[in-house]
C-alpha atoms as a PDB file:
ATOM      1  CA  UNK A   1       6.670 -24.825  45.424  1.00  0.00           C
ATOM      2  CA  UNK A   2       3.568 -26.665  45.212  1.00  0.00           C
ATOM      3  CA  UNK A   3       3.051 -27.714  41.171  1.00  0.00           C
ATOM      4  CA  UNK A   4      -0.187 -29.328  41.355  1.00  0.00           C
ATOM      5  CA  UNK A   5      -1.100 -25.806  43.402  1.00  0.00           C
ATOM      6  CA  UNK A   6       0.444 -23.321  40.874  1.00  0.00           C
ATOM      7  CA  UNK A   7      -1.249 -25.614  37.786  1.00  0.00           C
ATOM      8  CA  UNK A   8      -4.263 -25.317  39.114  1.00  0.00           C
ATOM      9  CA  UNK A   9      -3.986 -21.227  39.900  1.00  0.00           C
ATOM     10  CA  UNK A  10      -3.114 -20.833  36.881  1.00  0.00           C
ATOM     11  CA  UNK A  11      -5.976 -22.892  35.369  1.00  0.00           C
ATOM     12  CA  UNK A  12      -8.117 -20.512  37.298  1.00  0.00           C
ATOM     13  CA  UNK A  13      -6.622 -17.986  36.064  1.00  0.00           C
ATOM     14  CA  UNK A  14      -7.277 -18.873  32.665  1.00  0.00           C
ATOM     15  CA  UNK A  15     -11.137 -19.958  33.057  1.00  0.00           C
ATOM     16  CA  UNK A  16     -11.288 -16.798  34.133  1.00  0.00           C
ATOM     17  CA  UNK A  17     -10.010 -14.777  31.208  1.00  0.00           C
ATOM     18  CA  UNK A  18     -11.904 -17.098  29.261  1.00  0.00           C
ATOM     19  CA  UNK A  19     -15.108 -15.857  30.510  1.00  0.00           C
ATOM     20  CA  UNK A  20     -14.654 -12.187  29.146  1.00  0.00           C
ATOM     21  CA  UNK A  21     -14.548 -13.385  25.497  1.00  0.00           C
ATOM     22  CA  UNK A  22     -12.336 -15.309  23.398  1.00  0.00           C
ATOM     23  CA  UNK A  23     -10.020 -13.670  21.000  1.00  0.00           C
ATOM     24  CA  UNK A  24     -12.730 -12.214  18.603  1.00  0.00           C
ATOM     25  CA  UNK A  25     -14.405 -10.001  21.015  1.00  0.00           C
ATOM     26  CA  UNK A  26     -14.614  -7.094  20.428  1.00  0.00           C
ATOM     27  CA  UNK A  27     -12.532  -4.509  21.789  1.00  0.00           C
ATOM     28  CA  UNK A  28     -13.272  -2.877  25.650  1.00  0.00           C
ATOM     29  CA  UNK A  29     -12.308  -1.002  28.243  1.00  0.00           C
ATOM     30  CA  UNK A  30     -14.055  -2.556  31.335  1.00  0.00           C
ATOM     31  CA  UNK A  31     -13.536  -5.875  29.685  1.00  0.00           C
ATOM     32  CA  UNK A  32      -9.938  -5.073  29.350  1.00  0.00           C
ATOM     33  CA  UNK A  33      -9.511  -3.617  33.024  1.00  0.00           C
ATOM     34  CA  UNK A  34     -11.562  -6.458  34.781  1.00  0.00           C
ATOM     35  CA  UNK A  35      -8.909  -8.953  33.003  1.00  0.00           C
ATOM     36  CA  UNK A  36      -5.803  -7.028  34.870  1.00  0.00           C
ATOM     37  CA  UNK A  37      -7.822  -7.209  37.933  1.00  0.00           C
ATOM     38  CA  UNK A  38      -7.556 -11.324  37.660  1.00  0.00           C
ATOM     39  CA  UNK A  39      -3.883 -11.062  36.328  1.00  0.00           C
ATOM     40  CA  UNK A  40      -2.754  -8.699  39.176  1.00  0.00           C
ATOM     41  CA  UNK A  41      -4.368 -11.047  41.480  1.00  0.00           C
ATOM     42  CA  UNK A  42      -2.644 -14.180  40.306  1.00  0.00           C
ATOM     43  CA  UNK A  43       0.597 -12.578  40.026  1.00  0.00           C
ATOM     44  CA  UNK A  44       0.649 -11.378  43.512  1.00  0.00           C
ATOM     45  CA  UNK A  45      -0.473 -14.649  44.890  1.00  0.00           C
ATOM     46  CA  UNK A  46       2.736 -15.848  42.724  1.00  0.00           C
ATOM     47  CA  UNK A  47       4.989 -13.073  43.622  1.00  0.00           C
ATOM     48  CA  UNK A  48       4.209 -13.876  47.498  1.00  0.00           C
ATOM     49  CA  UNK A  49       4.451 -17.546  47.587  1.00  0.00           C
ATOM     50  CA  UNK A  50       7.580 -17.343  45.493  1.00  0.00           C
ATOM     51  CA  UNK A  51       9.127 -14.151  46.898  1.00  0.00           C
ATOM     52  CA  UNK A  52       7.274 -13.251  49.918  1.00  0.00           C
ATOM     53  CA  UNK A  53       5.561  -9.903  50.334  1.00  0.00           C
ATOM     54  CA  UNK A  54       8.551  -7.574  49.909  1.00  0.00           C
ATOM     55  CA  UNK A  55       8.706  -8.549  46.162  1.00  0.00           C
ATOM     56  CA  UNK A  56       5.087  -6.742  45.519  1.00  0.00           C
ATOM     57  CA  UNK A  57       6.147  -3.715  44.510  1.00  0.00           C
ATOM     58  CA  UNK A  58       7.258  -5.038  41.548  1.00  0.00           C
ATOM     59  CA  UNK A  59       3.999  -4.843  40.656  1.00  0.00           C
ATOM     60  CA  UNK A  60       3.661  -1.217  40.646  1.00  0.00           C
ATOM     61  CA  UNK A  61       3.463  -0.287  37.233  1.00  0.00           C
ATOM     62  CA  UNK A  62       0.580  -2.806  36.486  1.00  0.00           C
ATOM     63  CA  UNK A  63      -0.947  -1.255  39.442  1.00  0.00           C
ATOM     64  CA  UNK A  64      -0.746   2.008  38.337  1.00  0.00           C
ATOM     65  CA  UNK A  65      -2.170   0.954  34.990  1.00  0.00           C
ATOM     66  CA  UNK A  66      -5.192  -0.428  36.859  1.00  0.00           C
ATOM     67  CA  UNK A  67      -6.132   2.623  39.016  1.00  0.00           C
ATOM     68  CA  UNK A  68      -5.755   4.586  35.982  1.00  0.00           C
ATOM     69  CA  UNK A  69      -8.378   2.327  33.932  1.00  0.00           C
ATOM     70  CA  UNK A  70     -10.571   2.335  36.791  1.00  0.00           C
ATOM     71  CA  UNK A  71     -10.488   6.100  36.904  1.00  0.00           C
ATOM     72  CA  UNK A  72     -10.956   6.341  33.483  1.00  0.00           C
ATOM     73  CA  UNK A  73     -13.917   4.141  33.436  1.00  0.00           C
ATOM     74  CA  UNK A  74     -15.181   7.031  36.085  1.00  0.00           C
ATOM     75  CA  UNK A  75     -15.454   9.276  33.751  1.00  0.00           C
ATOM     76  CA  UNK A  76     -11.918  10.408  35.118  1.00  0.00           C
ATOM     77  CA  UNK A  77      -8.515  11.316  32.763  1.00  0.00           C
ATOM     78  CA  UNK A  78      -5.600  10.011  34.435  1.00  0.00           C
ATOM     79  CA  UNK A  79      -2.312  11.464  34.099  1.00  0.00           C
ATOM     80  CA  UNK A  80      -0.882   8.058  32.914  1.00  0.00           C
ATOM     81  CA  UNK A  81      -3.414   8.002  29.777  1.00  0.00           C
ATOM     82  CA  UNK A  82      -3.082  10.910  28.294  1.00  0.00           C
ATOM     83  CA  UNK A  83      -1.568  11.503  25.265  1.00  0.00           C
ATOM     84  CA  UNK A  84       2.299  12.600  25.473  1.00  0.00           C
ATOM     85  CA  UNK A  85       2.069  14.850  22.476  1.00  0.00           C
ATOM     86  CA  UNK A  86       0.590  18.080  23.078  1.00  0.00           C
ATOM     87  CA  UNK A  87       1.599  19.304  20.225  1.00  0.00           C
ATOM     88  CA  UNK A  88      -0.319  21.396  17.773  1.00  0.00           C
ATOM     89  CA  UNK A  89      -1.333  20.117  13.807  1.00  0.00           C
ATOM     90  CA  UNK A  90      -1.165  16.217  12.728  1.00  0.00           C
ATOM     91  CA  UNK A  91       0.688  13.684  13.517  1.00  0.00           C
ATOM     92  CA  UNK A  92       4.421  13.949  11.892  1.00  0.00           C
ATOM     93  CA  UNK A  93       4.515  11.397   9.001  1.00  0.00           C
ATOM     94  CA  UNK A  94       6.099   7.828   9.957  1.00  0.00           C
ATOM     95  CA  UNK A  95       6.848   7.115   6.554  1.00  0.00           C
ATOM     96  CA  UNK A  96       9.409  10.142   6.330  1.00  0.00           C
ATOM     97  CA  UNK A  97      10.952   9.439   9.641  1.00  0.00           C
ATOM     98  CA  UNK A  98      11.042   5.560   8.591  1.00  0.00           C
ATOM     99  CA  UNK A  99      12.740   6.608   5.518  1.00  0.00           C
ATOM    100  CA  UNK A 100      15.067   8.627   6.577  1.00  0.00           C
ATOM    101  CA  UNK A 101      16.286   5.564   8.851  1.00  0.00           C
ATOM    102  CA  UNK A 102      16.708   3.697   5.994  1.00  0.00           C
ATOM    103  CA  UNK A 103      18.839   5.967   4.163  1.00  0.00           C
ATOM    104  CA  UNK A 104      20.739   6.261   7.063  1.00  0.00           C
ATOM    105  CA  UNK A 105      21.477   2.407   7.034  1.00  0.00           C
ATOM    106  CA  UNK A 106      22.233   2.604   3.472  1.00  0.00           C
ATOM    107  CA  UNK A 107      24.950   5.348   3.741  1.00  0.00           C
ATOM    108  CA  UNK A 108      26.216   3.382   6.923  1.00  0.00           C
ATOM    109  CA  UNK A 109      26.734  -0.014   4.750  1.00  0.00           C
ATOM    110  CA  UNK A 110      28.713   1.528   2.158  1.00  0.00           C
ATOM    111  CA  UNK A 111      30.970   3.106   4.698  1.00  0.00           C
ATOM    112  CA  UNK A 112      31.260  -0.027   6.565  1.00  0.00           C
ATOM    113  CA  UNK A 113      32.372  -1.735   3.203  1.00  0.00           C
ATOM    114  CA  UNK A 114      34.787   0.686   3.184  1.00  0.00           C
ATOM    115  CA  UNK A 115      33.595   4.017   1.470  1.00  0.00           C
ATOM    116  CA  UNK A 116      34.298   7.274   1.834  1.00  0.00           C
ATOM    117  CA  UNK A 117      31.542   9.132   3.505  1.00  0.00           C
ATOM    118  CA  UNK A 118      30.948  12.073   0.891  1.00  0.00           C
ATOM    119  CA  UNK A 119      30.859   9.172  -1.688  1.00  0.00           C
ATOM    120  CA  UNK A 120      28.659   7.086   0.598  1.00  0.00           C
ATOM    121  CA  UNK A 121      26.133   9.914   0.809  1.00  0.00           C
ATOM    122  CA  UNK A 122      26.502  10.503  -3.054  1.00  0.00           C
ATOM    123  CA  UNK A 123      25.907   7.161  -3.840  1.00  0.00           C
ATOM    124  CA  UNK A 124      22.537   7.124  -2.126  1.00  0.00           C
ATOM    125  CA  UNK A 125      21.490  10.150  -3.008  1.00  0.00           C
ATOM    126  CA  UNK A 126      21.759   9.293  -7.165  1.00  0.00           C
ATOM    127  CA  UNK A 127      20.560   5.948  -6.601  1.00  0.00           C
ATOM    128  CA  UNK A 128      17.560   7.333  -5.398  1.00  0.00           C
ATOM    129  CA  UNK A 129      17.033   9.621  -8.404  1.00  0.00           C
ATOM    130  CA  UNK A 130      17.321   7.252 -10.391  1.00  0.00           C
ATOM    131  CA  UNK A 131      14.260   4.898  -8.817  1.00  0.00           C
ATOM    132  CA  UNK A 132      12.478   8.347  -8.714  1.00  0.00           C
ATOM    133  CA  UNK A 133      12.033   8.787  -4.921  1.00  0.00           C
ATOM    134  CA  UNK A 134      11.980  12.273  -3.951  1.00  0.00           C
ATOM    135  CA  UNK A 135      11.013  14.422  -1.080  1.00  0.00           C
ATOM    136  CA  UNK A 136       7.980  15.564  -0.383  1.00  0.00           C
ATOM    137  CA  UNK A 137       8.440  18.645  -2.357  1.00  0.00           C
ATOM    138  CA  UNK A 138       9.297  16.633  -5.475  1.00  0.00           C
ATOM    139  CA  UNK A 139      12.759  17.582  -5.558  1.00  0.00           C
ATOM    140  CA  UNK A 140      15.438  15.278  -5.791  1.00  0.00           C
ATOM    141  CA  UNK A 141      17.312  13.654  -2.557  1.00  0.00           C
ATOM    142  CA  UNK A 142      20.914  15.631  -2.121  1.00  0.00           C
ATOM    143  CA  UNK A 143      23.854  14.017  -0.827  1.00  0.00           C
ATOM    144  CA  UNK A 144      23.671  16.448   2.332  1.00  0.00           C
ATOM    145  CA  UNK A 145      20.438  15.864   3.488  1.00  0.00           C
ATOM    146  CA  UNK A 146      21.043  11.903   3.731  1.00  0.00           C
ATOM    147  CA  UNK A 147      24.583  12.869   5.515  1.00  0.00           C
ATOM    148  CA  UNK A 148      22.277  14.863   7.871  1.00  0.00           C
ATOM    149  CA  UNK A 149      19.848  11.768   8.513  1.00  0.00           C
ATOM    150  CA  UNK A 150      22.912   9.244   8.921  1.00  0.00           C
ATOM    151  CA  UNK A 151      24.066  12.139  11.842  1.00  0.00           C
ATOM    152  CA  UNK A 152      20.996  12.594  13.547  1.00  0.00           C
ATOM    153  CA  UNK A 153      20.500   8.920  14.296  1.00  0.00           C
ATOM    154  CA  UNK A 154      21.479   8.106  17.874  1.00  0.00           C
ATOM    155  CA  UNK A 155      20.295  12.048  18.537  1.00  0.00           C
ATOM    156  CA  UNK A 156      16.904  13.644  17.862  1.00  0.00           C
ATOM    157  CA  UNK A 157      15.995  11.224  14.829  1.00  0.00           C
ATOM    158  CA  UNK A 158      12.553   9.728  15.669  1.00  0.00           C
ATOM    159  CA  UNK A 159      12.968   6.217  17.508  1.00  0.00           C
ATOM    160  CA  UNK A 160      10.885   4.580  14.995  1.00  0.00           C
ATOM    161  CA  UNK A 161      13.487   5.927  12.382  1.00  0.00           C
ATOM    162  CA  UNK A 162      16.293   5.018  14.555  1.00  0.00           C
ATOM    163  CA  UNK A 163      14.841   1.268  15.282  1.00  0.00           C
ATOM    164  CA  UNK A 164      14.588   1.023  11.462  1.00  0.00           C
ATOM    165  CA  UNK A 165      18.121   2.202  10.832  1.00  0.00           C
ATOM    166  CA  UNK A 166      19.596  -0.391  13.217  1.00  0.00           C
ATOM    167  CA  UNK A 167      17.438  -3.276  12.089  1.00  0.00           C
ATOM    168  CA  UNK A 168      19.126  -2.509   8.427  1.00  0.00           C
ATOM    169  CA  UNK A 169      22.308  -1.837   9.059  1.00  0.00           C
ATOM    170  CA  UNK A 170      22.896  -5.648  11.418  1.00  0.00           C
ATOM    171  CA  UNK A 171      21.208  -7.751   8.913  1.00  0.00           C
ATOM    172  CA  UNK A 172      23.506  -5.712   5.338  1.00  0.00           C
ATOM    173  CA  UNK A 173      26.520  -5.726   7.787  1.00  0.00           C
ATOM    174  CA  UNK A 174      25.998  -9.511   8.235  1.00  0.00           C
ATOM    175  CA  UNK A 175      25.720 -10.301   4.780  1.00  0.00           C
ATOM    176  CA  UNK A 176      28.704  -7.883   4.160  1.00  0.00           C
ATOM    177  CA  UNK A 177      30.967  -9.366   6.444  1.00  0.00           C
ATOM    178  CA  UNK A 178      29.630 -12.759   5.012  1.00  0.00           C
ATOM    179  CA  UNK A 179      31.319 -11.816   1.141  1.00  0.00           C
ATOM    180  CA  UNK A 180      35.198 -12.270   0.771  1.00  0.00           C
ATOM    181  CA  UNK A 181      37.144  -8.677   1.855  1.00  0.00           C
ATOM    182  CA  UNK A 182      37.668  -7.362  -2.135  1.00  0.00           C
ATOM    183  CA  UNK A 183      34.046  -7.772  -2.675  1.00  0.00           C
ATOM    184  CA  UNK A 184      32.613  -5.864   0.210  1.00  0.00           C
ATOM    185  CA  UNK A 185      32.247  -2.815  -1.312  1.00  0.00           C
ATOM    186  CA  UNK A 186      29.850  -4.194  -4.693  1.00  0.00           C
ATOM    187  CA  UNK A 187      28.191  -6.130  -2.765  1.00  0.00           C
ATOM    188  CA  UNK A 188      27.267  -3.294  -0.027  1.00  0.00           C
ATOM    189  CA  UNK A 189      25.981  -0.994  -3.327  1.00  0.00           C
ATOM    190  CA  UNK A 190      24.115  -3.859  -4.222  1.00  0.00           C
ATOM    191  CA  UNK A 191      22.070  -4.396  -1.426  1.00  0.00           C
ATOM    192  CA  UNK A 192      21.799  -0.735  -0.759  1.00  0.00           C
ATOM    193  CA  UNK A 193      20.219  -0.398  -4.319  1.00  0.00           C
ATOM    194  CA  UNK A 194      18.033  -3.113  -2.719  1.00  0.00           C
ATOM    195  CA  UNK A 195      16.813  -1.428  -0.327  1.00  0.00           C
ATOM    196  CA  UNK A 196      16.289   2.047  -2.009  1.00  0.00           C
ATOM    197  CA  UNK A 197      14.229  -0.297  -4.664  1.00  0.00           C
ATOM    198  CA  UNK A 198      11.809  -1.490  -1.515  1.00  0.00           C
ATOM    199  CA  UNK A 199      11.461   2.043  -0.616  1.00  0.00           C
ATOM    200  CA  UNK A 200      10.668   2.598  -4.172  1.00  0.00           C
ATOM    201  CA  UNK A 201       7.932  -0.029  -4.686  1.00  0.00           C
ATOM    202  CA  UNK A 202       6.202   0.855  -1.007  1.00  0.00           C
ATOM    203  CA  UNK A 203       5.040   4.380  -2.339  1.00  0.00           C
ATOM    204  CA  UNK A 204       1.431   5.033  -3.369  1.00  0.00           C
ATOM    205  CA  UNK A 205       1.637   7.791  -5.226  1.00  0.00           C
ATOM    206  CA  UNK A 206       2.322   8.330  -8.569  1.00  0.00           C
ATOM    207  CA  UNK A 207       6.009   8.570 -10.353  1.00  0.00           C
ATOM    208  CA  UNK A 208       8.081  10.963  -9.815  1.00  0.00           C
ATOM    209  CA  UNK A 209       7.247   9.313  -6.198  1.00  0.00           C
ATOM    210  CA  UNK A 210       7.043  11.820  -3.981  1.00  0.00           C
ATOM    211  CA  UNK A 211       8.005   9.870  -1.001  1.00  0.00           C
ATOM    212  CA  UNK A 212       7.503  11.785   2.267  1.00  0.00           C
ATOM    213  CA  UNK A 213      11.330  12.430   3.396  1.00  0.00           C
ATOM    214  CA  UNK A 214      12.862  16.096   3.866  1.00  0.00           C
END
């Protein structure tokens, strides 16, 4: 390979990005598709002097992606942009599913200090009533619905909600593992009240906080 060659592509490559607007333009669609045109081309000039021409249809999804700009920008609707959700009424709210992940997390500590599960599930449930998070119908948080959450993860919880619940539950169980063996357990409730505080000070609406989880 050529470096003075692939510098200078890429420099080209570059001044000509530059030329549809630096960061603070604003937002647009044929400004956006005409800058994939440029990257597709310098990747498959890449792609073929590094590869060779039977390593371009790895460029097939970025291909697709381009046709269906260009048909959009026709006045078209591509398959490929449309919305997945066809479902009827408003969006589902992120803040319950994101919740519900973290409640998840928090039972999943406790039993990974070494906690029963019905007490795990208890714990987070009262800990919660008493920061004043409730669900969205104002009542109080029972022991059975955050056993349900902690079960659906991995299944048809939301991925957002799932994402969440797995971020938690590495960085508590790293600082659990971190504390000697006989403290595991306090220090697990501890952060888990932690983290039911953040949920507590995140609301915006006024005490009892009706925070959107069912």
């Amino acid at each position: 390979m050529n470096a003075p060659a692939e510098q200078s592509r890429l420099q080209l490559l570059v001044d000509a990005l530059n030329t549809l607007g630096g960061k603070d333009a604003p937002p647009d669609l044929e400004r956006s598709y005409q800058g994939l045109l440029y990257l597709q081309e310098f990747l498959e000039l890449e792609i073929k002097c590094r590869f060779g021409g039977d390593a371009l249809p790895a460029l097939s999804p970025l291909n697709d992606l381009i046709v269906a700009l260009s048909d959009t920008l026709n006045g078209g609707r591509p398959e490929l942009l449309r919305p997945t959700n066809q479902k009827k009424g408003p969006p589902e709210n992120q803040a319950k599913h994101l919740a519900q992940g973290a409640m998840a997390a928090a039972m999943d500590c406790l039993i990974f200090a070494g906690m029963r599960k019905d007490d795990a599930a208890r714990f987070v449930a009262s800990k919660s009533k008493e920061r004043g998070i409730f669900d969205q119908k104002g009542q109080e948080i029972q022991l059975k619905q955050v056993a349900k959450w902690r079960s659906r993860v991995g299944d048809d919880l939301s991925r957002g909600a799932t994402r969440l619940h797995g971020q938690i539950f590495s960085q508590l169980k790293d600082k659990i593992v971190a504390t000697p063996e006989a403290e595991r357990k306090l220090a697990a409730e501890g952060l888990v009240i932690g983290l039911l505080e953040s949920l507590q000070d995140s609301r915006v609406s006024p005490k009892p906080a009706n925070f959107p989880i069912k």
